[in-house]
PDB file of N, CA and C in Angstrom:
ATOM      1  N   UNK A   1      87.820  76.332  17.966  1.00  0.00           N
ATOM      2  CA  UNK A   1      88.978  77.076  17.496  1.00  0.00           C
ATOM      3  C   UNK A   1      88.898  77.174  15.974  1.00  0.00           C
ATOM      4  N   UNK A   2      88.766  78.142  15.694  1.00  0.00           N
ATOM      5  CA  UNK A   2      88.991  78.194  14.051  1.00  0.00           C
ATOM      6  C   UNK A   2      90.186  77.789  13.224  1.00  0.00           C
ATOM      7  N   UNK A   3      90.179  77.934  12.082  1.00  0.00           N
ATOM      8  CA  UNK A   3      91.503  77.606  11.426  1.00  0.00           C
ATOM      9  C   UNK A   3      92.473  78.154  11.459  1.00  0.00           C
ATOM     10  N   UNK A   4      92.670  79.685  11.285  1.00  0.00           N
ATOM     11  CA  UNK A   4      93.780  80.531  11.533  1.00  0.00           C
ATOM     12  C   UNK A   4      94.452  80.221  13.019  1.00  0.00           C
ATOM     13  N   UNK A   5      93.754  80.026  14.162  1.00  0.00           N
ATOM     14  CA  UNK A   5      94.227  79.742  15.223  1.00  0.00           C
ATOM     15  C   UNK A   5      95.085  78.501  15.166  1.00  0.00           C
ATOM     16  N   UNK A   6      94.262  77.570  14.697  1.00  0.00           N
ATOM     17  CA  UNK A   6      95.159  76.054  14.173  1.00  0.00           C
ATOM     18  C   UNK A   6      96.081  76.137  13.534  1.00  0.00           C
ATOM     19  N   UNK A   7      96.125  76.972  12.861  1.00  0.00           N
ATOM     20  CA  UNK A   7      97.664  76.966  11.962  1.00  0.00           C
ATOM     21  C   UNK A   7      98.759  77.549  13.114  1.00  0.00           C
ATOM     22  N   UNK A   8      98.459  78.861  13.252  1.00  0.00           N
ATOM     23  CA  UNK A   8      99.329  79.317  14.120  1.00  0.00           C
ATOM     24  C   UNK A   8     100.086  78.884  14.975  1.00  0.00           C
ATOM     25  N   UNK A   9      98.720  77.992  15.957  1.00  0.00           N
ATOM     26  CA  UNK A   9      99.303  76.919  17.119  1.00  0.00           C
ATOM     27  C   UNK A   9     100.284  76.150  16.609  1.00  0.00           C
ATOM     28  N   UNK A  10     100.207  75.551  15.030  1.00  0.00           N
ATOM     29  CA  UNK A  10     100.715  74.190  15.181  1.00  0.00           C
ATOM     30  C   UNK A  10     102.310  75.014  14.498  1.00  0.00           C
ATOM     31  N   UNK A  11     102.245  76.422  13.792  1.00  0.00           N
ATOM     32  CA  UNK A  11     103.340  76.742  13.863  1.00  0.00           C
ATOM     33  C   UNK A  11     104.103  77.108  14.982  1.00  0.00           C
ATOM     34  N   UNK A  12     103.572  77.987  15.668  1.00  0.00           N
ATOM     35  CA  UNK A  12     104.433  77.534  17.297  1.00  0.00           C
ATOM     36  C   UNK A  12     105.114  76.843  17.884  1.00  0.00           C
ATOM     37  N   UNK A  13     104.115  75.692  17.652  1.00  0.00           N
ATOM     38  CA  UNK A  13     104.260  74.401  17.969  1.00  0.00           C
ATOM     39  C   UNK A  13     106.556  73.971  17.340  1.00  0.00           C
ATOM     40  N   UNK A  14     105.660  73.960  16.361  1.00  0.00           N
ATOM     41  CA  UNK A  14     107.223  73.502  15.429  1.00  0.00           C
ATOM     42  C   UNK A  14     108.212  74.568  15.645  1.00  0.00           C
ATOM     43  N   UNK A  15     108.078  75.501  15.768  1.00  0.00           N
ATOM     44  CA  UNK A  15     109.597  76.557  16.079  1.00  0.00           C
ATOM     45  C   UNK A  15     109.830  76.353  17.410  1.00  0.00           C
ATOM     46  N   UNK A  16     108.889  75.444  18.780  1.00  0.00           N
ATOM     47  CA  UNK A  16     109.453  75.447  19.894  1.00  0.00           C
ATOM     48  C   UNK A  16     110.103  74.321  20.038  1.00  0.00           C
ATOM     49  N   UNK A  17     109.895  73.611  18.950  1.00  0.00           N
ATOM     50  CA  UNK A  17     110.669  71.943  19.085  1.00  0.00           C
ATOM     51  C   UNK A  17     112.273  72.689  18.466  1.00  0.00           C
ATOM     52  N   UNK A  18     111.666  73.508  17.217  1.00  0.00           N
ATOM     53  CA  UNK A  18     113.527  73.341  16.594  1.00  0.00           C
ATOM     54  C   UNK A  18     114.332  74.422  17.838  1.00  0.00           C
ATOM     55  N   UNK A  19     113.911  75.160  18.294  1.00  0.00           N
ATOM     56  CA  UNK A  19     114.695  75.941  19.315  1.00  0.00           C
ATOM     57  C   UNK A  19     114.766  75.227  20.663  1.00  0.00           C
ATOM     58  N   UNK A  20     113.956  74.167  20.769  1.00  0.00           N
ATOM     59  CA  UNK A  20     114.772  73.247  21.904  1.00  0.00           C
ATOM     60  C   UNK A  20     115.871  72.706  21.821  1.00  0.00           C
ATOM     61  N   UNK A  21     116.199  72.727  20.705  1.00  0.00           N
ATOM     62  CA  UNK A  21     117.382  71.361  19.986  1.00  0.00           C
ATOM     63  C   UNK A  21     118.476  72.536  19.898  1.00  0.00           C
ATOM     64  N   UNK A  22     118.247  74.247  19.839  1.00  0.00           N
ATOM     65  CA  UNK A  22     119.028  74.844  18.904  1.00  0.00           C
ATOM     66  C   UNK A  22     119.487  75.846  20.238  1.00  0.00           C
ATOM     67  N   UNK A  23     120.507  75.686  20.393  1.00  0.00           N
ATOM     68  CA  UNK A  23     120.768  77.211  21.552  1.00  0.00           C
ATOM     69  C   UNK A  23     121.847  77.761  20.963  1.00  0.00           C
ATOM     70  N   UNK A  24     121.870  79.346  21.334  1.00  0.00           N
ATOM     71  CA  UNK A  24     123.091  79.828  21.016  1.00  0.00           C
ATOM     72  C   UNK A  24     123.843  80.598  21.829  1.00  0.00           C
ATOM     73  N   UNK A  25     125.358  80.190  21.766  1.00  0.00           N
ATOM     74  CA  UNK A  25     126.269  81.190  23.007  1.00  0.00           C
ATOM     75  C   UNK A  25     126.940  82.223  21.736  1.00  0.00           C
ATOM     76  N   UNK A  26     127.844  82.861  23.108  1.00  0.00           N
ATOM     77  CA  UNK A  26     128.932  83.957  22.387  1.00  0.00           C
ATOM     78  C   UNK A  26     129.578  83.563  21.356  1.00  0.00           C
ATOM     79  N   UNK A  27     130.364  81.813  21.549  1.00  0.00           N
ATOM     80  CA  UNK A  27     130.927  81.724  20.120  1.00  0.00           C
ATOM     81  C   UNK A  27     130.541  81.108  19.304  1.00  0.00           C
ATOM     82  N   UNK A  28     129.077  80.379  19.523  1.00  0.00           N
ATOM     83  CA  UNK A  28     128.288  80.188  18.297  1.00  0.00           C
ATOM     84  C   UNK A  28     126.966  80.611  18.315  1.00  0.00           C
ATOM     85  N   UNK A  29     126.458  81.662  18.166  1.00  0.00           N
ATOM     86  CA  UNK A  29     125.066  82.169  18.152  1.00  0.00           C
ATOM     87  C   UNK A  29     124.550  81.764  17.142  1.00  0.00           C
ATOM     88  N   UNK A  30     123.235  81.533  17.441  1.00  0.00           N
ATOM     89  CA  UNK A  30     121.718  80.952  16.917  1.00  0.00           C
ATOM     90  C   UNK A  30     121.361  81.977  15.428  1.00  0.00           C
ATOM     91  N   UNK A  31     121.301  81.611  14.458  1.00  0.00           N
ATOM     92  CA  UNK A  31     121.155  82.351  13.296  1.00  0.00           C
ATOM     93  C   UNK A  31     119.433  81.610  13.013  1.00  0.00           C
ATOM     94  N   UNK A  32     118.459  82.704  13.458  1.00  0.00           N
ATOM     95  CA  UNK A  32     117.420  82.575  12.946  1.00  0.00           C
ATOM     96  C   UNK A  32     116.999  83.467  11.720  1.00  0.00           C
ATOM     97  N   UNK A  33     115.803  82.643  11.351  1.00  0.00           N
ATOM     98  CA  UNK A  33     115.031  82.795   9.992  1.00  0.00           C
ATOM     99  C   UNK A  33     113.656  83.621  10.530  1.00  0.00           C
ATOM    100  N   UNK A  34     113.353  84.582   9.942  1.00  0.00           N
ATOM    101  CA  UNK A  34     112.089  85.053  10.153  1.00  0.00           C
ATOM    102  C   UNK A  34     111.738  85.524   8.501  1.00  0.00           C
ATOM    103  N   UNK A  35     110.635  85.010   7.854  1.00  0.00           N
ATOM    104  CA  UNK A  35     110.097  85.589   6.612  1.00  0.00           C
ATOM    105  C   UNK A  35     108.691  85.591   6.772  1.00  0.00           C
ATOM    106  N   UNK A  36     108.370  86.718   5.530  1.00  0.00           N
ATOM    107  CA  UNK A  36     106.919  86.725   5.352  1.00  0.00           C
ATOM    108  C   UNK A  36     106.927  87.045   4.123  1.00  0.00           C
ATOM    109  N   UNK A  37     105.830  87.274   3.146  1.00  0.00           N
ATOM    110  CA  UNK A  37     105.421  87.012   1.902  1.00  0.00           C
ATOM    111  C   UNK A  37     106.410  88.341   1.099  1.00  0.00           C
ATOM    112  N   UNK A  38     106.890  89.398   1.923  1.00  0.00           N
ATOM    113  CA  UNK A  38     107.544  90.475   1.848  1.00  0.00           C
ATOM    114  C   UNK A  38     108.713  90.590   1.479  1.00  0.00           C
ATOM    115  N   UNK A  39     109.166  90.162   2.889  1.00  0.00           N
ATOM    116  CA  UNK A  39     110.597  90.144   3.270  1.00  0.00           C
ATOM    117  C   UNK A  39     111.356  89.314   4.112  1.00  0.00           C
ATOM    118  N   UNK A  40     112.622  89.105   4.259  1.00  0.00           N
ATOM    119  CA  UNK A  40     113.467  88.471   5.295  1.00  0.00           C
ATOM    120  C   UNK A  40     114.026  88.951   6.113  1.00  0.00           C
ATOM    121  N   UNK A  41     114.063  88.150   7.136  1.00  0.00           N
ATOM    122  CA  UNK A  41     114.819  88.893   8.416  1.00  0.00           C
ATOM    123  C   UNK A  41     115.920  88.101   9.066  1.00  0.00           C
ATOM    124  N   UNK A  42     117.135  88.203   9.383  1.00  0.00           N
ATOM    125  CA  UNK A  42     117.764  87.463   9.384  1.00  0.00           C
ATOM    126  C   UNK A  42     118.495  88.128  11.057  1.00  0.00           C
ATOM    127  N   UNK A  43     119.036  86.609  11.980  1.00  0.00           N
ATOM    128  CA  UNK A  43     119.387  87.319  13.712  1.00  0.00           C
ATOM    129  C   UNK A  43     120.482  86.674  13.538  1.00  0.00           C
ATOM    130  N   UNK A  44     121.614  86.788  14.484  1.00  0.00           N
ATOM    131  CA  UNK A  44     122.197  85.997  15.103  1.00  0.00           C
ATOM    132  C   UNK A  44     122.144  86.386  16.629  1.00  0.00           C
ATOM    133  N   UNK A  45     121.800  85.386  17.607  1.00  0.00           N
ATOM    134  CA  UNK A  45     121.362  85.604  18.829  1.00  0.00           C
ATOM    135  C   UNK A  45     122.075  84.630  20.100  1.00  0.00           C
ATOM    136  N   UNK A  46     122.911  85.748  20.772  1.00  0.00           N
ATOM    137  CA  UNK A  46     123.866  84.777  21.963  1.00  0.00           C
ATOM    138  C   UNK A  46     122.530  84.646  23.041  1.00  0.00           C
ATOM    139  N   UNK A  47     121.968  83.355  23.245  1.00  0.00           N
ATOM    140  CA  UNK A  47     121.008  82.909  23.997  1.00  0.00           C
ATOM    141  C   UNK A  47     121.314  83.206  25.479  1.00  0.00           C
ATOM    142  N   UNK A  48     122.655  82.766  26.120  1.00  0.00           N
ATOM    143  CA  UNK A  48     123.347  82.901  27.060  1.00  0.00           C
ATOM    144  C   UNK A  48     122.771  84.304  27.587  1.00  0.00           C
ATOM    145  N   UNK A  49     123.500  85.196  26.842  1.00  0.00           N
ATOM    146  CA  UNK A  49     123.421  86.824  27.287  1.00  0.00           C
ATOM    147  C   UNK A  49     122.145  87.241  26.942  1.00  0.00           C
ATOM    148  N   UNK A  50     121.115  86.813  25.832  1.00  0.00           N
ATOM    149  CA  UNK A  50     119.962  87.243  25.646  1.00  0.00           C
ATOM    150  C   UNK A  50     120.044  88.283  24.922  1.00  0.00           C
ATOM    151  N   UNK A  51     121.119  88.568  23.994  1.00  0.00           N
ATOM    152  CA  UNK A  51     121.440  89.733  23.156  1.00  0.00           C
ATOM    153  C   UNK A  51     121.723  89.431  21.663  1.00  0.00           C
ATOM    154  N   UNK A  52     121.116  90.175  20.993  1.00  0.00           N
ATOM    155  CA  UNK A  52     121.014  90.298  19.168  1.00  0.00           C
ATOM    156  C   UNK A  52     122.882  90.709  18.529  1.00  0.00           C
ATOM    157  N   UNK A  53     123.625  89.642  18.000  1.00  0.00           N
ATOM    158  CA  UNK A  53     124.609  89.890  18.190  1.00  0.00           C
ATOM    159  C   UNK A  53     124.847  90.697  16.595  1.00  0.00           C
ATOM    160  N   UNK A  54     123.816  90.049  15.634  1.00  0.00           N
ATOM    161  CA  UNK A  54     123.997  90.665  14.101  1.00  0.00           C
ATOM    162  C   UNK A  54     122.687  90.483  13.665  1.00  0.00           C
ATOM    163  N   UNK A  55     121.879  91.599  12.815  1.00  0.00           N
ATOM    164  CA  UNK A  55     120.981  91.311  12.412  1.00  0.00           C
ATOM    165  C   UNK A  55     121.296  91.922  10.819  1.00  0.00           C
ATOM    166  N   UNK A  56     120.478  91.379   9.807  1.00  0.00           N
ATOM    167  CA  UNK A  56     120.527  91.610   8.686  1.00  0.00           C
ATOM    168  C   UNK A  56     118.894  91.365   7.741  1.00  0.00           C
ATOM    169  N   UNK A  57     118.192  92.300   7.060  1.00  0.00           N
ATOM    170  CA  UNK A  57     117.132  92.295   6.379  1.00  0.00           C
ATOM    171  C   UNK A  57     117.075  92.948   5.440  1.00  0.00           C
ATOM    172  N   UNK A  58     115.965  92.335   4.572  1.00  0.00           N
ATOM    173  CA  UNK A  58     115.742  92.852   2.824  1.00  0.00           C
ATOM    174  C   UNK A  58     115.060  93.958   2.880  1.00  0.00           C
ATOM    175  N   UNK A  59     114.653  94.348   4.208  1.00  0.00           N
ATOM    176  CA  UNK A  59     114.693  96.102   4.393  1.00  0.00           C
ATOM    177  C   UNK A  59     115.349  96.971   4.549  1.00  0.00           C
ATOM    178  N   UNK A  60     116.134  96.366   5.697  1.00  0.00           N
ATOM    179  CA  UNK A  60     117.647  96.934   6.065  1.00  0.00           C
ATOM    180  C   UNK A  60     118.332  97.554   4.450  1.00  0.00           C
ATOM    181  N   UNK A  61     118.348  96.211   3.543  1.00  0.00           N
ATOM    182  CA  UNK A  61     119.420  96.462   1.962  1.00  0.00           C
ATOM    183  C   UNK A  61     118.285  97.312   1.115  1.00  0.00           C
ATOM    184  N   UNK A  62     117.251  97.868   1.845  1.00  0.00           N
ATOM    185  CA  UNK A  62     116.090  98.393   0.392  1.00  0.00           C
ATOM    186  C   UNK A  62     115.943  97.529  -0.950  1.00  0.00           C
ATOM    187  N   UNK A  63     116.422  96.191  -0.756  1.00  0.00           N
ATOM    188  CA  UNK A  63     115.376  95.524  -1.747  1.00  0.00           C
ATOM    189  C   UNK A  63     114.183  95.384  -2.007  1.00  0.00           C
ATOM    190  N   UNK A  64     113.787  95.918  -3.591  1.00  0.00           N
ATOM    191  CA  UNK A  64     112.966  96.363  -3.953  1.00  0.00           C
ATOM    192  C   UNK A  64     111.903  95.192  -3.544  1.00  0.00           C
ATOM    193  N   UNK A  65     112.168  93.701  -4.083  1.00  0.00           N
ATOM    194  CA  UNK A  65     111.206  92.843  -3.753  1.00  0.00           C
ATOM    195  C   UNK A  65     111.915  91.884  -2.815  1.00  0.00           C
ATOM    196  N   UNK A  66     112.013  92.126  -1.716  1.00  0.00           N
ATOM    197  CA  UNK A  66     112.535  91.110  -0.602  1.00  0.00           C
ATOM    198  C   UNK A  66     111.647  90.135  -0.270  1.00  0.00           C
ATOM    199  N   UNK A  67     110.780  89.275  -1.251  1.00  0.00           N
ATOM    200  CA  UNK A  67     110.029  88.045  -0.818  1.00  0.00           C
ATOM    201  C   UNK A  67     110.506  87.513  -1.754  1.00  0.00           C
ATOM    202  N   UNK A  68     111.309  87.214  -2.357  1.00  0.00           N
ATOM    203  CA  UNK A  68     112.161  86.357  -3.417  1.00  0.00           C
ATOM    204  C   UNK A  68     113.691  85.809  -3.016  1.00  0.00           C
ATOM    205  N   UNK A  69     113.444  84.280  -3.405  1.00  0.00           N
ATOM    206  CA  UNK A  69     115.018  83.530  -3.462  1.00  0.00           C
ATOM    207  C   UNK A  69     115.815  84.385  -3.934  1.00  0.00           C
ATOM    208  N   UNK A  70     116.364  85.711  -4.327  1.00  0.00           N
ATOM    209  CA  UNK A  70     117.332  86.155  -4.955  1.00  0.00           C
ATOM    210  C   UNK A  70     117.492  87.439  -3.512  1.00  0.00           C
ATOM    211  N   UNK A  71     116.823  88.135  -2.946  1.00  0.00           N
ATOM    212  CA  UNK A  71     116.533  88.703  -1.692  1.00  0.00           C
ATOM    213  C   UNK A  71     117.223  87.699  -0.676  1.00  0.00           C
ATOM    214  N   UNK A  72     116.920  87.033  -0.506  1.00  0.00           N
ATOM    215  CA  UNK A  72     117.363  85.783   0.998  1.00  0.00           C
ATOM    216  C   UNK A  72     118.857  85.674   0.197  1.00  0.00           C
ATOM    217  N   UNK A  73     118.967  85.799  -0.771  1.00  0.00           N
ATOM    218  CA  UNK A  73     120.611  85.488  -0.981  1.00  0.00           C
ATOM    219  C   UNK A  73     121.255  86.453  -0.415  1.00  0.00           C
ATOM    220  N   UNK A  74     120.790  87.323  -1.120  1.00  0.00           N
ATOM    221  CA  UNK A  74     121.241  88.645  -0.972  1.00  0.00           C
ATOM    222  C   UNK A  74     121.545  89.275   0.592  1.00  0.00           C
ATOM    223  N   UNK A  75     120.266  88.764   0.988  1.00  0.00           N
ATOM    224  CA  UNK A  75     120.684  89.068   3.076  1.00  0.00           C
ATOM    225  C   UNK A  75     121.464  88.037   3.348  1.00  0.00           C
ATOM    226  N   UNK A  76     121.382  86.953   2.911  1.00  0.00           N
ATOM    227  CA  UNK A  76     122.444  85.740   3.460  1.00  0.00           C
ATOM    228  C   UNK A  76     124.111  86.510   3.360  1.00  0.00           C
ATOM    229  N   UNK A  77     124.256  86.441   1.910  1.00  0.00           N
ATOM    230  CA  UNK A  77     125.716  87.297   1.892  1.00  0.00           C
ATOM    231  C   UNK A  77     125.920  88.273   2.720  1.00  0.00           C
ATOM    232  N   UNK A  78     125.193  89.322   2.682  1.00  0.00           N
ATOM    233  CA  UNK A  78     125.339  90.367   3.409  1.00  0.00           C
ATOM    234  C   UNK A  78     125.763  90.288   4.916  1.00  0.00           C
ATOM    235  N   UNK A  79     125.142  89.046   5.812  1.00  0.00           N
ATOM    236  CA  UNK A  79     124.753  88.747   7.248  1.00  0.00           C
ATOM    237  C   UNK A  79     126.131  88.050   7.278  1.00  0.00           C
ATOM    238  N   UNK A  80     126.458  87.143   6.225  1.00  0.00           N
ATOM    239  CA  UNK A  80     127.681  86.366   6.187  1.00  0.00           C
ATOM    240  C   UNK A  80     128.904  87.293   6.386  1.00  0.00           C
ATOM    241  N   UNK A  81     128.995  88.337   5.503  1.00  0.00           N
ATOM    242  CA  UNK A  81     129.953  89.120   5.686  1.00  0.00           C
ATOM    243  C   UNK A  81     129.802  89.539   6.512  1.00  0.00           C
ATOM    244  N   UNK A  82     129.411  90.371   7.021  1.00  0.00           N
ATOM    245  CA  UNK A  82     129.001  91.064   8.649  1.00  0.00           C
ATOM    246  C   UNK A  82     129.556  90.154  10.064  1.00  0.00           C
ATOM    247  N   UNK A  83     129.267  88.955   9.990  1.00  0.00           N
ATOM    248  CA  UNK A  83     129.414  88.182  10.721  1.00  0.00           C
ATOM    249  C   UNK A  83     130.914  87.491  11.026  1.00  0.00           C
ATOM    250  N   UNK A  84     131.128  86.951   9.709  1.00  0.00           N
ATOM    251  CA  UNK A  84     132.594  87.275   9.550  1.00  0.00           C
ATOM    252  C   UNK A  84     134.073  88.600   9.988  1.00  0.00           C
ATOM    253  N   UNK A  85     133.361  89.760   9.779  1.00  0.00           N
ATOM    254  CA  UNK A  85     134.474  90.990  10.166  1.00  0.00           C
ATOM    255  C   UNK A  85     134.515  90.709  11.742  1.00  0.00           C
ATOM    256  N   UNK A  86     133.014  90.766  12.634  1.00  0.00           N
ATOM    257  CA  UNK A  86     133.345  90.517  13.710  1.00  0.00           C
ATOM    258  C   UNK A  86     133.768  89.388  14.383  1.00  0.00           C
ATOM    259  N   UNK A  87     134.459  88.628  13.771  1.00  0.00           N
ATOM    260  CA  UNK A  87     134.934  87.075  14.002  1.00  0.00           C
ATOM    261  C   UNK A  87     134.007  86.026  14.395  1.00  0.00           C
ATOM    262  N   UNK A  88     133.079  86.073  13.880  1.00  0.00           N
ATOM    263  CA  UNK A  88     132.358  84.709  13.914  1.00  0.00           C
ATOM    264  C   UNK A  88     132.335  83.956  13.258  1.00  0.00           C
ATOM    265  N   UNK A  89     132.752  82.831  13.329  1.00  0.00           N
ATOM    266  CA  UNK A  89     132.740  81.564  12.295  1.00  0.00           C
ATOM    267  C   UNK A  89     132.324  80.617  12.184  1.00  0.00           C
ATOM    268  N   UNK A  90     131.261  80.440  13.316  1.00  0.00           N
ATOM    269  CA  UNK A  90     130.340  78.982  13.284  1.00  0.00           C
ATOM    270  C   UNK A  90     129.282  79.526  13.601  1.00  0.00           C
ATOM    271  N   UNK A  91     128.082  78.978  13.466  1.00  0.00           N
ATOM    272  CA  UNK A  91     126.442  79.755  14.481  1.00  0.00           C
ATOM    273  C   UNK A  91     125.296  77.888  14.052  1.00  0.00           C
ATOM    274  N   UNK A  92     124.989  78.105  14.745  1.00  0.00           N
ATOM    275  CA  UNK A  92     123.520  77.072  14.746  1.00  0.00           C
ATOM    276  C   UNK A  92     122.156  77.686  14.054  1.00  0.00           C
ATOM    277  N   UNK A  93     121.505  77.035  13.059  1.00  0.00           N
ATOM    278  CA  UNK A  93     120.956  76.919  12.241  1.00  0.00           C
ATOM    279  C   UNK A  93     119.663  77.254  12.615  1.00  0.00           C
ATOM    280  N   UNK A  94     118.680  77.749  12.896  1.00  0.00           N
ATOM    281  CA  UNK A  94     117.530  77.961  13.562  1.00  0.00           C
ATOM    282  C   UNK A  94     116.071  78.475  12.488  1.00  0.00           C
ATOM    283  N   UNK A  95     115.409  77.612  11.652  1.00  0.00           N
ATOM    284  CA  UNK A  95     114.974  77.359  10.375  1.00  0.00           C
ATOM    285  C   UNK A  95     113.759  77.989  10.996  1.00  0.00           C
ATOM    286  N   UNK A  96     113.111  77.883  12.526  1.00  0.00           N
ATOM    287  CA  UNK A  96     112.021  78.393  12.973  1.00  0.00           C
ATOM    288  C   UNK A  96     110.941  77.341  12.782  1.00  0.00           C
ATOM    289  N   UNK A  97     109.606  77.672  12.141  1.00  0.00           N
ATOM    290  CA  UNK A  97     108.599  76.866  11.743  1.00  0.00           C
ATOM    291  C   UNK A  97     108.654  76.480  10.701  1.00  0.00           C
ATOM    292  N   UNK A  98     109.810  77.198   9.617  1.00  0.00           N
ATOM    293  CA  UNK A  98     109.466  76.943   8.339  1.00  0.00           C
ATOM    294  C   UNK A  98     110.444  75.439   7.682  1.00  0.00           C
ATOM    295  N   UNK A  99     110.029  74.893   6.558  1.00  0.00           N
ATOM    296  CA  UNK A  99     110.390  74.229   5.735  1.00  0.00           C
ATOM    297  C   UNK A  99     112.030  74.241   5.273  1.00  0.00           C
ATOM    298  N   UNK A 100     112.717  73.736   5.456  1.00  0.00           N
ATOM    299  CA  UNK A 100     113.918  73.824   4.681  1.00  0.00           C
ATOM    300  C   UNK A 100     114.170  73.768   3.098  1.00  0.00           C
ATOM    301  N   UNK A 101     113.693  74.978   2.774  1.00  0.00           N
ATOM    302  CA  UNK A 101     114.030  74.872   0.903  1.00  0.00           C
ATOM    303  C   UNK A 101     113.084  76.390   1.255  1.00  0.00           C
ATOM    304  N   UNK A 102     113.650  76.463  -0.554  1.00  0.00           N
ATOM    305  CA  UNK A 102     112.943  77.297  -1.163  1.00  0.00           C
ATOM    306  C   UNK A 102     114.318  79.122  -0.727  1.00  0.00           C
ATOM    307  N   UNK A 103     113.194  79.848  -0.292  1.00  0.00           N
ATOM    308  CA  UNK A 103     114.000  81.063   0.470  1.00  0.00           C
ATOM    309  C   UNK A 103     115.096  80.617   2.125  1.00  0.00           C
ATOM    310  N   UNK A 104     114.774  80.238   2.894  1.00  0.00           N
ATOM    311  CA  UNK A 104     115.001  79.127   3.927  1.00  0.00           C
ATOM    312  C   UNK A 104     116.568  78.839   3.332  1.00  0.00           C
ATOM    313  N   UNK A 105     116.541  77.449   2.564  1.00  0.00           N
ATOM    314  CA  UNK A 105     117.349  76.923   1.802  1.00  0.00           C
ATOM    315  C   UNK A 105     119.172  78.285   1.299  1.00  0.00           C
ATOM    316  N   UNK A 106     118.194  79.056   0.531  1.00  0.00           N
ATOM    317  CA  UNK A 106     118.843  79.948  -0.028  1.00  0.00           C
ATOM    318  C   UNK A 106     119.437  80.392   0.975  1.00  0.00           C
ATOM    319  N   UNK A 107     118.875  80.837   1.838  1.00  0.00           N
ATOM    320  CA  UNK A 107     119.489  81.881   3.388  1.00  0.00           C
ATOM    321  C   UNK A 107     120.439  80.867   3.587  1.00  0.00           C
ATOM    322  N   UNK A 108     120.624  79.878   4.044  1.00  0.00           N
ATOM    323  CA  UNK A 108     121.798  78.671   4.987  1.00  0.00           C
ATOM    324  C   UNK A 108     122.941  78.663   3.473  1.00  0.00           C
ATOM    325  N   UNK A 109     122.868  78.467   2.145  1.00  0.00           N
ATOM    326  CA  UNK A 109     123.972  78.537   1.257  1.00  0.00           C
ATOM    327  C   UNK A 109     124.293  79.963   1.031  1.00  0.00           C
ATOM    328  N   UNK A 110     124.057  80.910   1.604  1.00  0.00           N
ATOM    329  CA  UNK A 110     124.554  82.214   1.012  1.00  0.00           C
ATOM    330  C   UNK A 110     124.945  82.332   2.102  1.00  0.00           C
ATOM    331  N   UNK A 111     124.737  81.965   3.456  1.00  0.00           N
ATOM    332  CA  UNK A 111     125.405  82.208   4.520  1.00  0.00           C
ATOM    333  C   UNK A 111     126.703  81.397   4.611  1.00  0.00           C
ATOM    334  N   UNK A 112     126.709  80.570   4.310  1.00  0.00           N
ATOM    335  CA  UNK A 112     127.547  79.367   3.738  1.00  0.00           C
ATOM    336  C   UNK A 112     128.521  79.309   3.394  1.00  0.00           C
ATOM    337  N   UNK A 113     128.493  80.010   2.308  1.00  0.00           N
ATOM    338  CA  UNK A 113     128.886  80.854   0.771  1.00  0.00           C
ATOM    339  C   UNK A 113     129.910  81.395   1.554  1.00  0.00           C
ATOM    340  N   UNK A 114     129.028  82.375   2.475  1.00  0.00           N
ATOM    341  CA  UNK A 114     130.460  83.570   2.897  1.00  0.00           C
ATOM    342  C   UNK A 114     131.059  83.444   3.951  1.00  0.00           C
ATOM    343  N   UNK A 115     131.237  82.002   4.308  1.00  0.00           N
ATOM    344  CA  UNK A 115     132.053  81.905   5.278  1.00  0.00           C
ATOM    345  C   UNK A 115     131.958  81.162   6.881  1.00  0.00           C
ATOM    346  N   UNK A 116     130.422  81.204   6.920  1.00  0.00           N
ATOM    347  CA  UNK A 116     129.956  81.011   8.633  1.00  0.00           C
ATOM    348  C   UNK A 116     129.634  78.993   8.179  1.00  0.00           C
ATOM    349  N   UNK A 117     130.012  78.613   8.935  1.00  0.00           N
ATOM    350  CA  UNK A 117     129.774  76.839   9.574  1.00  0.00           C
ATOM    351  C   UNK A 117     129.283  76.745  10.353  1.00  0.00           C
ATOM    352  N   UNK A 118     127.618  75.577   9.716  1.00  0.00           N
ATOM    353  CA  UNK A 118     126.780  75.556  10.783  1.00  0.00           C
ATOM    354  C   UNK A 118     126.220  74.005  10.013  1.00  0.00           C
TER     355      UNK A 118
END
């Protein structure tokens, strides 16, 4: 197996442990993290029903450079508010494979920020 395969696996690996721990229903859906060197992507997902209840990205807002801590804020607020009008006020945390800090980090206090408890 080469290396790229090894990484991959062992990221897999780690987003199937944190989504064992992490489920989400109607009144608290699963707020996952998806980034790449680009951009952010941001879900909230009722596991139950199997349906995308809010999504929010640094494409979606045409930020110019959506691979930057100031981008993940920026969708954090945005997703926060959104989430909020349609009455949601709690969701579970779903970090994926990645690290807690950095962009990650930023996303959970700007979501934070505007309102959602998780």
């Amino acid at each position: 197996m080469d290396a790229q395969k090894r990484v991959a696996n062992r990221r897999r690996m780690r987003a199937f442990r944190v989504r064992n721990r992490v489920r989400g229903t109607a009144d608290r859906p699963r707020l996952t993290v998806h980034r790449t060197q680009k951009h952010i992507w941001l879900q909230l997902v009722d596991d139950e029903a199997g349906k995308t209840l809010l999504a929010a990205s640094s494409k979606t807002l045409e930020i110019a450079r959506g691979g930057n801590v100031a981008a993940a804020k920026a969708v954090g607020e945005d997703l926060g508010k959104r989430a909020a009008s349609l009455g949601i006020k709690a969701a579970c945390f779903d970090r994926g494979s990645y690290k807690y800090h950095g962009r990650v980090k930023a996303v959970a206090d700007a979501v934070r920020a505007a309102g959602l408890k998780f």
